[in-house]
C-alpha atoms as a PDB file:
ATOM      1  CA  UNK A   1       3.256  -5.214   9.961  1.00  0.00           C
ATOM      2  CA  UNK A   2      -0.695  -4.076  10.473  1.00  0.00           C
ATOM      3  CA  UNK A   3      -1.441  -6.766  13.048  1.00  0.00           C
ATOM      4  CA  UNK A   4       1.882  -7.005  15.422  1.00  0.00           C
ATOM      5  CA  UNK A   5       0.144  -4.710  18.330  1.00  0.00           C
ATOM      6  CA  UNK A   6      -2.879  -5.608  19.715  1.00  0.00           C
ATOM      7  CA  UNK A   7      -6.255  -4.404  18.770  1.00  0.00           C
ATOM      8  CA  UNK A   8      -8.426  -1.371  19.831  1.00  0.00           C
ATOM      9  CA  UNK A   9     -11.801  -2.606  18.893  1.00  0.00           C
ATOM     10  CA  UNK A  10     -14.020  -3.546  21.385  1.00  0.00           C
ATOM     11  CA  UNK A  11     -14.889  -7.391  21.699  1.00  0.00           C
ATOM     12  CA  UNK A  12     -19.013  -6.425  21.208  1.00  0.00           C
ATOM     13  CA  UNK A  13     -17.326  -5.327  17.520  1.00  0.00           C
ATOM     14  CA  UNK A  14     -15.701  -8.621  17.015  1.00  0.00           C
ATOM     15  CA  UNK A  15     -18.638 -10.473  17.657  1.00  0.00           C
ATOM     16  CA  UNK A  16     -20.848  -8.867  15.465  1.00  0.00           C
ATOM     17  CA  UNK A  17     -18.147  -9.303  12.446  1.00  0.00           C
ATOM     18  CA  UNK A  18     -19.049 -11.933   9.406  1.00  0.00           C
ATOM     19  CA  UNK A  19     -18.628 -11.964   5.414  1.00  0.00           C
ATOM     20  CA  UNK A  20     -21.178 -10.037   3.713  1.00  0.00           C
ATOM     21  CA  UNK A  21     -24.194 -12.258   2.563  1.00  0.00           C
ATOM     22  CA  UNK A  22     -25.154 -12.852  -1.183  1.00  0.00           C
ATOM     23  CA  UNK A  23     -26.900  -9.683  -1.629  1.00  0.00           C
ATOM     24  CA  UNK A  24     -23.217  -7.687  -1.417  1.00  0.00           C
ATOM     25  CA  UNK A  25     -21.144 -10.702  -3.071  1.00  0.00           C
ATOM     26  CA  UNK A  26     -22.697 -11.005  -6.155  1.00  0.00           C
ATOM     27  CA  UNK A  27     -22.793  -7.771  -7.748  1.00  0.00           C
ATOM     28  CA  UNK A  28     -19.051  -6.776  -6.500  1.00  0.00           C
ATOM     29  CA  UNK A  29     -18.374 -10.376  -8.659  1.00  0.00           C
ATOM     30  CA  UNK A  30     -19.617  -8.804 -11.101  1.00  0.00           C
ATOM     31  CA  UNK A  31     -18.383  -5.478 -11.686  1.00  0.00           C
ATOM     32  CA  UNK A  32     -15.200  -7.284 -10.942  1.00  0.00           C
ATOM     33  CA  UNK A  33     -15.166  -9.226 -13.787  1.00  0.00           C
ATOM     34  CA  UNK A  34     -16.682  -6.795 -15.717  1.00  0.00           C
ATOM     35  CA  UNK A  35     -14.261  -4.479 -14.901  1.00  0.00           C
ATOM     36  CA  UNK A  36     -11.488  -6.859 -16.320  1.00  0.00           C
ATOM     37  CA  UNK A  37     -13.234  -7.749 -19.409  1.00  0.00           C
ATOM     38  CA  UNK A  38     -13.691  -3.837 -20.618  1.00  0.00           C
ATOM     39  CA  UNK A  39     -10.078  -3.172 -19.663  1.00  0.00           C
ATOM     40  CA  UNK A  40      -9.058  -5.994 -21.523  1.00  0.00           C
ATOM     41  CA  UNK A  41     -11.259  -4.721 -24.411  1.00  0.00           C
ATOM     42  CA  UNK A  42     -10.481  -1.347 -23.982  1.00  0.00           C
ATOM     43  CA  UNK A  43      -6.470  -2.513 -24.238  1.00  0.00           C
ATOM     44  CA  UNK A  44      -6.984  -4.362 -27.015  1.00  0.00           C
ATOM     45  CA  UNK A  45      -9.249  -1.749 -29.134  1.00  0.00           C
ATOM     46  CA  UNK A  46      -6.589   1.203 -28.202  1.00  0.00           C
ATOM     47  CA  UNK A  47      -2.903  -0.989 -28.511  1.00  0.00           C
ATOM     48  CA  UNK A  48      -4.521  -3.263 -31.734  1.00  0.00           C
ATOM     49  CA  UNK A  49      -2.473  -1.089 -34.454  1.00  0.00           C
ATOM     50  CA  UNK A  50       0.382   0.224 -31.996  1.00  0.00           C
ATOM     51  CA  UNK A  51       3.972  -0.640 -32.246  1.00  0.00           C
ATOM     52  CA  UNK A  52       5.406  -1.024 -29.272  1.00  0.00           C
ATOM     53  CA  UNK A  53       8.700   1.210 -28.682  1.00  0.00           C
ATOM     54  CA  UNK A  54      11.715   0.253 -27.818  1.00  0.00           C
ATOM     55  CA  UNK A  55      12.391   1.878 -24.293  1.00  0.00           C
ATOM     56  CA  UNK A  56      16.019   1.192 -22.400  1.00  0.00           C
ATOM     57  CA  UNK A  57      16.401  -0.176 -19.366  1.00  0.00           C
ATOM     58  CA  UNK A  58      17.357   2.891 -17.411  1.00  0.00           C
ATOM     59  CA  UNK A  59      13.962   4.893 -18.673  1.00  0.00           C
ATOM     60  CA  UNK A  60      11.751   1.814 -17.301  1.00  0.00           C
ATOM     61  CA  UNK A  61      13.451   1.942 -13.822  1.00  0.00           C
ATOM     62  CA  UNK A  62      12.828   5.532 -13.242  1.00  0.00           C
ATOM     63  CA  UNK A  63       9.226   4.925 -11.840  1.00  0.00           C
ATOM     64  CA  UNK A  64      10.787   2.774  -9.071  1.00  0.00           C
ATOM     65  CA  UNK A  65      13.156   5.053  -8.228  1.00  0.00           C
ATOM     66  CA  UNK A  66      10.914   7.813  -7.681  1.00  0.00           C
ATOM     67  CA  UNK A  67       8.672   5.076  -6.034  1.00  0.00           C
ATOM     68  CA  UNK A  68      11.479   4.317  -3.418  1.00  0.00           C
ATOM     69  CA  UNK A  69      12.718   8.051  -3.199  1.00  0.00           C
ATOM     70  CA  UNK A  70       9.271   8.835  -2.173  1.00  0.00           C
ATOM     71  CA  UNK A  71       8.456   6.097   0.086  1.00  0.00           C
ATOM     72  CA  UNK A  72      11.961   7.399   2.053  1.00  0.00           C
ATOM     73  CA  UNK A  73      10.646  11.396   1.744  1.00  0.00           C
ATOM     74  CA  UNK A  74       7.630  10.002   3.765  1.00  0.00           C
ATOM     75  CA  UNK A  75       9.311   7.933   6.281  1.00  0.00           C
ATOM     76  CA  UNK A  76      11.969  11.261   7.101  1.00  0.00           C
ATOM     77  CA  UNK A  77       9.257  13.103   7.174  1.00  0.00           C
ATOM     78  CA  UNK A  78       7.361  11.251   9.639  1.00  0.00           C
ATOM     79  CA  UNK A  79      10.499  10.687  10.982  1.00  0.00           C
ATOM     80  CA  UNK A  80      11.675  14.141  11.517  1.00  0.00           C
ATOM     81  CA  UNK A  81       7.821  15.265  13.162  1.00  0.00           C
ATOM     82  CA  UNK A  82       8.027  12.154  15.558  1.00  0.00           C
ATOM     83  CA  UNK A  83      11.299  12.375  16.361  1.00  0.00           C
ATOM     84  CA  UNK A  84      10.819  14.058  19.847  1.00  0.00           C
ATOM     85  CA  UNK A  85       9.133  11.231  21.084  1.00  0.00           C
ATOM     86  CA  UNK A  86      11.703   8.910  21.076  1.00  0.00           C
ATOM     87  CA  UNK A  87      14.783   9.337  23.474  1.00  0.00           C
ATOM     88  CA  UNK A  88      18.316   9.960  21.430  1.00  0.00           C
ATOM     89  CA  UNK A  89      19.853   8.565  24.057  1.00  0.00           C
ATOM     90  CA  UNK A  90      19.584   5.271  23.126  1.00  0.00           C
ATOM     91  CA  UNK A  91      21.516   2.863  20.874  1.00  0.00           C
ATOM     92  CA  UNK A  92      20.981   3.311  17.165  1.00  0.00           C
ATOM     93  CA  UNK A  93      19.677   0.041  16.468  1.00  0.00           C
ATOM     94  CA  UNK A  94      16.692   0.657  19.040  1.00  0.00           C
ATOM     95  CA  UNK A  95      16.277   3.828  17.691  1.00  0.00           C
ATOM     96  CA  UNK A  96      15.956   2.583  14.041  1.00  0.00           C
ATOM     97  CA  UNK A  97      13.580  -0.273  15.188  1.00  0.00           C
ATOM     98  CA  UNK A  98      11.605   2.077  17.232  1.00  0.00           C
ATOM     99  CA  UNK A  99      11.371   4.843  14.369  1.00  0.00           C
ATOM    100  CA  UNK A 100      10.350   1.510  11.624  1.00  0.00           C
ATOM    101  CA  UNK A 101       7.693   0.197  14.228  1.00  0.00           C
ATOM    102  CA  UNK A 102       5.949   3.052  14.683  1.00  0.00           C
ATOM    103  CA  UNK A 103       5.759   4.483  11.302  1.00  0.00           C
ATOM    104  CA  UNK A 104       3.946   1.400  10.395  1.00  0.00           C
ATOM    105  CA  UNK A 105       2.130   0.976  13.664  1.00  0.00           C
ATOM    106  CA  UNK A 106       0.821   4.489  14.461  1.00  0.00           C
END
């Protein structure tokens, strides 16, 4: 949903846009693998003598829900601040689709 409108930039921007040369590249492949080879030590060193407990399904689905319950707090939020730009008058289904687009457009 990031690139349904149009742009902003400025072509002059576009033009000057490339992939960073060799002198960026290399050291961000680095720490990157770094980075996964300590937390795979690191998981390994803390979990080695650990039992793993035995968790039900319903306690393992309670991040998602607050996950979802908070993604929805945001959107009637936004929802509720923006909601004087859009005319009531209209059918619900525009008014859905126009609410959706620009919460992820704006």
């Amino acid at each position: 949903l990031t690139f349904i409108t149009n742009t902003n930039s400025k072509k002059e921007v576009f033009m000057g846009v490339h992939e960073p040369s060799l002198n960026i590249t290399i050291p961000l492949v680095l720490l990157a693998f770094g980075s996964i080879l300590v937390g795979y030590w690191a998981k390994e060193i803390i979990l080695s003598n650990v039992v793993a407990p035995i968790v039900t399904s319903g306690v393992k689905i309670i991040p998602l829900l607050f996950s979802l319950s908070g993604g929805l707090l945001a959107f009637v939020i936004y929802d509720s601040s923006m909601a004087y730009t859009v005319f009531k008058s209209q059918s619900i289904f525009i008014y859905i689709y126009h609410s959706v687009y620009t919460f992820f457009n704006s």
